[in-house]
Protein backbone atom coordinates (compact mmCIF):
# COMPACT_ATOMS: atom_id res chain seq x y z
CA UNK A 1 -38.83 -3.16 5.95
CA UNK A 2 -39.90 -2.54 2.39
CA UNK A 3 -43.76 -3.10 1.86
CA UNK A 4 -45.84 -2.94 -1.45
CA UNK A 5 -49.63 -1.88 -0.96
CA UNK A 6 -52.27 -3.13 -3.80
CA UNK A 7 -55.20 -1.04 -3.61
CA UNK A 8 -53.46 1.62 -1.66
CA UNK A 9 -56.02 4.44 -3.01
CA UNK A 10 -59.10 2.49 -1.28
CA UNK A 11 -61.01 2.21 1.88
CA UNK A 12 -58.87 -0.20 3.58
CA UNK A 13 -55.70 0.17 1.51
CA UNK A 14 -54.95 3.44 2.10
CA UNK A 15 -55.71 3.39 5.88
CA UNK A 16 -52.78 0.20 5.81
CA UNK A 17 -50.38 2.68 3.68
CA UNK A 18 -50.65 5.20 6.19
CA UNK A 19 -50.12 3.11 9.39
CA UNK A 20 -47.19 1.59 7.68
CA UNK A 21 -46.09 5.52 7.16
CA UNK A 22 -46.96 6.53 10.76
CA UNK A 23 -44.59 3.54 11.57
CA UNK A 24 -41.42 5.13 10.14
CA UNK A 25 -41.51 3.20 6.67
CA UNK A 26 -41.74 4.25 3.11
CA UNK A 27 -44.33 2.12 1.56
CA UNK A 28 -44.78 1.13 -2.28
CA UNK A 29 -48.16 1.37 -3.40
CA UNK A 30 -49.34 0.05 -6.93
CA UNK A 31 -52.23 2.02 -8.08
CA UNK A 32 -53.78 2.83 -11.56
CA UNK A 33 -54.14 6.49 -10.61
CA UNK A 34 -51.15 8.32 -9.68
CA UNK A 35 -52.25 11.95 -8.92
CA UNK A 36 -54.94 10.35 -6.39
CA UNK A 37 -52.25 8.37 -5.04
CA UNK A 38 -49.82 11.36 -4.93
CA UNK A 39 -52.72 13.99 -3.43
CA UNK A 40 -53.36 10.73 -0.96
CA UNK A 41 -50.33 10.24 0.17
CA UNK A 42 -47.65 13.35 -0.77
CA UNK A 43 -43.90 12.35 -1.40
CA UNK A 44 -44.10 9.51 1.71
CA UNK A 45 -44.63 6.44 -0.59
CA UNK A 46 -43.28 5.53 -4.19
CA UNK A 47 -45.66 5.06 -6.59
CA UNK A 48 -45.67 1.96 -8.97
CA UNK A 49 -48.85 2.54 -12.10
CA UNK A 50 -50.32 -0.38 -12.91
CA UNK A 51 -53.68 -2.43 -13.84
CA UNK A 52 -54.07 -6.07 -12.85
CA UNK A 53 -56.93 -6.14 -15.27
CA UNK A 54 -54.59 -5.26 -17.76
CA UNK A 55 -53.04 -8.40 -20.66
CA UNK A 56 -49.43 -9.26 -19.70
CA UNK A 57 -49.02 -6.70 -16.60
CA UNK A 58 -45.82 -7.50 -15.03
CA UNK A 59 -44.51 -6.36 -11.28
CA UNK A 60 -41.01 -6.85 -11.35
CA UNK A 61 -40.23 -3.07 -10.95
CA UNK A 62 -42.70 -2.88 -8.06
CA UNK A 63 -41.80 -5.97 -6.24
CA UNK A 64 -37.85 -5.19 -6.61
CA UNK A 65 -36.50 -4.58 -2.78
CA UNK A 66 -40.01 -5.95 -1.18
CA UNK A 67 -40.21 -7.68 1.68
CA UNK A 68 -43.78 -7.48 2.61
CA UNK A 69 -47.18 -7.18 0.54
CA UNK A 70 -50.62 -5.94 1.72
CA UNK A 71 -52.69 -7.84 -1.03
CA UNK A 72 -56.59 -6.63 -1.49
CA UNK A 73 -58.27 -8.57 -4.96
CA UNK A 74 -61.70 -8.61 -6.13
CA UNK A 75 -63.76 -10.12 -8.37
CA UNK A 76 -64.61 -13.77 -9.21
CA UNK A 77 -61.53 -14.06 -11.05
CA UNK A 78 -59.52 -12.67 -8.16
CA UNK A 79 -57.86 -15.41 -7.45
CA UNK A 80 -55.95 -15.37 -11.12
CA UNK A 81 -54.65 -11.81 -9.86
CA UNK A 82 -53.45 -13.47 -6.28
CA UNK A 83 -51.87 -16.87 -8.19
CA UNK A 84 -49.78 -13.98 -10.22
CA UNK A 85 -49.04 -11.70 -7.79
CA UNK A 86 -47.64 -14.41 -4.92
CA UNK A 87 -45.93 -16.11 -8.28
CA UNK A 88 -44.17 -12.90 -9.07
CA UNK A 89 -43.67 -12.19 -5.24
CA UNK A 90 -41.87 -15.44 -4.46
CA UNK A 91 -39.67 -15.17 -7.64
CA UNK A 92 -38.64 -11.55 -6.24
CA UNK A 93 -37.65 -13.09 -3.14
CA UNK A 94 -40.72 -11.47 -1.04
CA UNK A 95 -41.34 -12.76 2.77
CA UNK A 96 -44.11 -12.27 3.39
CA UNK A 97 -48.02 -11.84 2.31
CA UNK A 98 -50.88 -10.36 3.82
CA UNK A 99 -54.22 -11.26 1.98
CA UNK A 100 -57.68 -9.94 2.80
CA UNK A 101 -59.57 -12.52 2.67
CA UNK A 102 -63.31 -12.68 4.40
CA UNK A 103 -65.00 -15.24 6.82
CA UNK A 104 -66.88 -16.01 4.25
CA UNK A 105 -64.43 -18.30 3.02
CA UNK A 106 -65.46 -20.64 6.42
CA UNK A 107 -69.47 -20.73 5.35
CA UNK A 108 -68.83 -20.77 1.43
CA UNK A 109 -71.27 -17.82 0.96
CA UNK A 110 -71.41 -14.92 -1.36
CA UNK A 111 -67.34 -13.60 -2.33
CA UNK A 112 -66.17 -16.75 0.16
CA UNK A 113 -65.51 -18.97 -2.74
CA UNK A 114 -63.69 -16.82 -4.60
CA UNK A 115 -61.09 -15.74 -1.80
CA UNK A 116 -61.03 -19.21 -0.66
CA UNK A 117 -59.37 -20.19 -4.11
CA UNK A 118 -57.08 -17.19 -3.97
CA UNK A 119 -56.23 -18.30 -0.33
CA UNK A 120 -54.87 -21.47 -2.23
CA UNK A 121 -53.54 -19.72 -4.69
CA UNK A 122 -51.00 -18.01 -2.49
CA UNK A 123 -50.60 -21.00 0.17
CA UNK A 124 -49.29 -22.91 -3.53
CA UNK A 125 -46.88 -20.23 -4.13
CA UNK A 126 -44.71 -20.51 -1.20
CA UNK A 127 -44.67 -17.45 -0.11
CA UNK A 128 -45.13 -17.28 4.04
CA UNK A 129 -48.83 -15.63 4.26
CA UNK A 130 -51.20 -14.36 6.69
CA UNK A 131 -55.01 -14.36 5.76
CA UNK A 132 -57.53 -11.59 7.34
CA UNK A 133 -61.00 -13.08 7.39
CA UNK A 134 -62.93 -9.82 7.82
CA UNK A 135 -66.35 -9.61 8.04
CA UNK A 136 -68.65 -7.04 5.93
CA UNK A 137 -67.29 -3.70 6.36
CA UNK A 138 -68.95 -1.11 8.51
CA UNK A 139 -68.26 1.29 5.51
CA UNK A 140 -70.90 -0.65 3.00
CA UNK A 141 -73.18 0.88 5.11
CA UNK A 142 -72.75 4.42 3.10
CA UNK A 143 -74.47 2.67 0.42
CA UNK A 144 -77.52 2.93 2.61
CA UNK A 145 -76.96 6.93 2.72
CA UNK A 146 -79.00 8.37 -0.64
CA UNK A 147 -82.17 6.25 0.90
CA UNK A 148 -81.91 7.85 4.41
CA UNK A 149 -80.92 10.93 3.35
CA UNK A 150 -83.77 11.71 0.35
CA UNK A 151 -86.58 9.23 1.96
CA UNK A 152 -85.87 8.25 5.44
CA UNK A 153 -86.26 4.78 5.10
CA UNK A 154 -83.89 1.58 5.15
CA UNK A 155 -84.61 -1.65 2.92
CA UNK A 156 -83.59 -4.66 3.14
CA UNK A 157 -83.86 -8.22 2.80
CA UNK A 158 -81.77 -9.81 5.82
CA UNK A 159 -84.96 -9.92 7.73
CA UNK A 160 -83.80 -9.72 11.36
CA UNK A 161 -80.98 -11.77 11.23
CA UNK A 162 -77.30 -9.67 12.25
CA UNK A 163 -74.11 -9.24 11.29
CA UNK A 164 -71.04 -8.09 13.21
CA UNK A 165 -69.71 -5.41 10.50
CA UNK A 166 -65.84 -4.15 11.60
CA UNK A 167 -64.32 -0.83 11.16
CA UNK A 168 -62.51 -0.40 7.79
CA UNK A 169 -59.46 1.20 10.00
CA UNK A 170 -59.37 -2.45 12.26
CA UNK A 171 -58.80 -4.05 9.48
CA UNK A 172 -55.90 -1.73 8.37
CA UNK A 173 -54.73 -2.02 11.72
CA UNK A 174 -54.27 -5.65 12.15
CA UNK A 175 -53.03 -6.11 8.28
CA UNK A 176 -50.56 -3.56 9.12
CA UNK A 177 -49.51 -5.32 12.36
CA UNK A 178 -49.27 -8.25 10.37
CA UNK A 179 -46.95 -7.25 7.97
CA UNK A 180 -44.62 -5.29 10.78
CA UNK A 181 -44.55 -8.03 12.59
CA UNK A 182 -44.96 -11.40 11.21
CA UNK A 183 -46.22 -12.75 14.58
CA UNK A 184 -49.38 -14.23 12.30
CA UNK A 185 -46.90 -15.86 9.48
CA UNK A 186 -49.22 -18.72 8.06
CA UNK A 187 -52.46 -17.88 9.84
CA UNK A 188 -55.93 -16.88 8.85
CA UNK A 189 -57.33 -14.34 11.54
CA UNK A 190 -61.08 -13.85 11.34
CA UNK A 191 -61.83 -10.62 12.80
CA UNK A 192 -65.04 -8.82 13.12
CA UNK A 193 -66.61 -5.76 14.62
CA UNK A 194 -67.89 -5.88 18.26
CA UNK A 195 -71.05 -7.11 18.12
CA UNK A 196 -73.66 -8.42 15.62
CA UNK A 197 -76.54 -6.14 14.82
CA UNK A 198 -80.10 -6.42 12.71
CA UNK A 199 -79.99 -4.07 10.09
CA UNK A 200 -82.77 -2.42 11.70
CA UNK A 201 -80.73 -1.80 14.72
CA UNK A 202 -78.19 -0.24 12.40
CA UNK A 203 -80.29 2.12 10.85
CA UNK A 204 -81.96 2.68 14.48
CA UNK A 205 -78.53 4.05 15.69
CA UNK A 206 -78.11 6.19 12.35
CA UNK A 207 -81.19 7.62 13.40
CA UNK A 208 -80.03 8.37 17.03
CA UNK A 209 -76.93 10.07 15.72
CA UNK A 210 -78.37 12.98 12.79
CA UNK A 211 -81.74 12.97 15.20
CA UNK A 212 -83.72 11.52 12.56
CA UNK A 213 -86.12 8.68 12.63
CA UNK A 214 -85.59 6.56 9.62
CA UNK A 215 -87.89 3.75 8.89
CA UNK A 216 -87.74 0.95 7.65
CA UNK A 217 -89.26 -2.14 5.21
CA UNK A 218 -88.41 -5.64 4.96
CA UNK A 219 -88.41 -6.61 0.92
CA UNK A 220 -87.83 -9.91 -1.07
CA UNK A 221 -84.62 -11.24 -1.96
CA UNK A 222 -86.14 -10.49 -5.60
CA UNK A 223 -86.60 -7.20 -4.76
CA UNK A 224 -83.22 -6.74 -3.34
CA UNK A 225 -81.52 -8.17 -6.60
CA UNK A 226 -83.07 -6.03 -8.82
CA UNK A 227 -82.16 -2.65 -6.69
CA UNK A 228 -78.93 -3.95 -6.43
CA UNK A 229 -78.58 -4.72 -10.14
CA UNK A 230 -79.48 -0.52 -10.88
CA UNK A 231 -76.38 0.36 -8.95
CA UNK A 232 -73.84 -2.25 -9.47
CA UNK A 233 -75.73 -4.19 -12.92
CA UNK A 234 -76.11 -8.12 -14.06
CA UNK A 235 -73.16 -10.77 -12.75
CA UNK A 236 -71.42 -12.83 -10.19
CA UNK A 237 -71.20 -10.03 -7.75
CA UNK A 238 -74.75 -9.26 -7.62
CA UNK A 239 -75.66 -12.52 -7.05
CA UNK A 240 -73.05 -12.98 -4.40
CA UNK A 241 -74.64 -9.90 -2.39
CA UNK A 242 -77.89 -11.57 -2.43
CA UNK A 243 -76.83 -14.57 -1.43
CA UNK A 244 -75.04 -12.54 1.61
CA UNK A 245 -78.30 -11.05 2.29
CA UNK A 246 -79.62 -14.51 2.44
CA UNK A 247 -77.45 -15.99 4.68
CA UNK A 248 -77.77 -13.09 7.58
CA UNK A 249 -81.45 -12.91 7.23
CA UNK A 250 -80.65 -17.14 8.19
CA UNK A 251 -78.41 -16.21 10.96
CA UNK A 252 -75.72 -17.96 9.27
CA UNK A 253 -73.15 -14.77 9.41
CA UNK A 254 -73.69 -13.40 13.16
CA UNK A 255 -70.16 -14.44 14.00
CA UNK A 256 -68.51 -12.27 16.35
CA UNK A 257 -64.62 -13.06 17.51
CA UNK A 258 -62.37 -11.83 19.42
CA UNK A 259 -59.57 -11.15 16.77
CA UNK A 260 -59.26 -7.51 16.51
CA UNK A 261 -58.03 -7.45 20.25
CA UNK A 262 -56.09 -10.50 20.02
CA UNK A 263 -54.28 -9.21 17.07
CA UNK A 264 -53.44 -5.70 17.97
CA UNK A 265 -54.11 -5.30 22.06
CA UNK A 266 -57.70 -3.32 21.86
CA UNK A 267 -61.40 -3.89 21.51
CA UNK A 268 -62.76 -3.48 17.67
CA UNK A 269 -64.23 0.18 17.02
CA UNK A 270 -68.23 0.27 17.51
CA UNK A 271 -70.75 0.85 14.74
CA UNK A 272 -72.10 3.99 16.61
CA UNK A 273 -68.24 5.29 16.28
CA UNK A 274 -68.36 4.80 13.04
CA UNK A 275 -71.91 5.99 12.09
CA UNK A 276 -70.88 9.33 14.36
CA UNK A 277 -67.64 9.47 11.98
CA UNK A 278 -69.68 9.19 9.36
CA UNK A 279 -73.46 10.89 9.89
CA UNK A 280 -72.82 13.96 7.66
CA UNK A 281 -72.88 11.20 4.16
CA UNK A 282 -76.46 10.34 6.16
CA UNK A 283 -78.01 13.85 6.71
């Protein structure tokens, strides 16, 4: 089967491009950069240039031939991009598409409302779906690394509450499963990481894998805002990250499920894998 990748050069779309390659197809990917997606991927995909963000983009080229689409949006007017896309997708004749989504969609919180009305968006168009309801990625965590790495410290404002981050390649795992398959064909699967953690535990197992004891401080959700606002600046998505914050230091995102295994026959990877895969960004 024919599938088309958005976000293809990212965290989680690439890792879905190349299980879909390691399972004998020859993905599409639609990227804006196509020497990244070339040095990413060699001659094993075809490569479709593009820019959502762009006035009166158009997919028919990419979409001609596809039967499948890994979709990954963002932004609070995401779910413009996902009412085109799944618009374009079911004029094409496409079977089948895979969103990420993110449990947050269940609670309401932080990004949830604006996947939940690109969820809509695409159960509108008519094209068969399958929603993954990840949790917060394991990965967010390198945004943690300049701290630990020039000061030794962690802060953060989620208090003690926890949240079960998954494994960026989990999710790539059961989107790609989804799309090979279709055994999930109109279902949301919520899938997390293994277990839910403080982010002081998180940091504490950092610390355990460079050898390095990190400390760290609890801070304000004002004071969390306006660190967050020198790296990313002023708007929705800022305020949707505090509100996130919010809601674990409430114990309202400490949701842990069983989907990983249930989708693709194995237990979800741990956050000391991960933090071992990635302790060099720490040290």
């Amino acid at each position: 089967m024919k599938c088309l990748v958005f976000g293809a050069t990212g965290t989680v779309g690439s890792r879905v491009a190349h299980h879909l390659i390691a399972a004998g197809s020859r993905p599409s990917v639609f990227v804006r950069d196509a020497i990244k997606a070339r040095e990413m991927f060699g001659d094993q995909v075809d490569i479709h240039i593009g820019d959502l963000e762009a006035p009166g983009f158009t997919l028919p080229a990419a979409l001609d031939g596809v039967d499948g689409i890994f979709l990954l949006t963002d932004g609070p007017n995401l779910h413009e991009h996902d009412r085109a896309i799944s618009a374009a997708a079911y004029q094409a004749g496409v079977a089948h598409i895979v969103k990420l989504s993110t449990l947050d969609v269940l609670t309401g919180i932080g990004t949830g409302p604006w996947h939940a009305a690109g969820e809509l968006a695409i159960r509108e168009s008519g094209v068969p779906f399958t929603f993954i309801q990840a949790a917060g990625f394991m990965s967010n965590a390198l945004g943690w690394s300049h701290l630990i790495r020039n000061e030794g410290i962690l802060r953060f404002s989620t208090g003690e509450g926890k949240i079960a981050f998954i494994h960026p390649s989990d999710i790539a795992a059961v989107a790609a499963t989804a799309l090979l398959t279709r055994e999930n064909d109109g279902r949301a699967l919520v899938i997390t990481g293994p277990e839910a953690l403080s982010y002081r535990e998180m940091a504490a197992t950092i610390g355990r894998t460079i050898g390095k004891s990190i400390d760290v401080e609890e801070i304000s959700d004002q004071q969390a805002r306006a660190n967050a606002v020198r790296w990313a600046g002023e708007g929705p998505y800022v305020d949707a990250l505090v509100d996130i914050w919010r809601a674990v230091r409430q114990g309202r995102l400490d949701t842990v499920t069983d989907g990983v295994r249930q989708a693709i026959g194995r237990e979800p990877i741990s956050f000391a894998q991960w933090a071992s895969e990635n302790a060099a960004s720490f040290e």
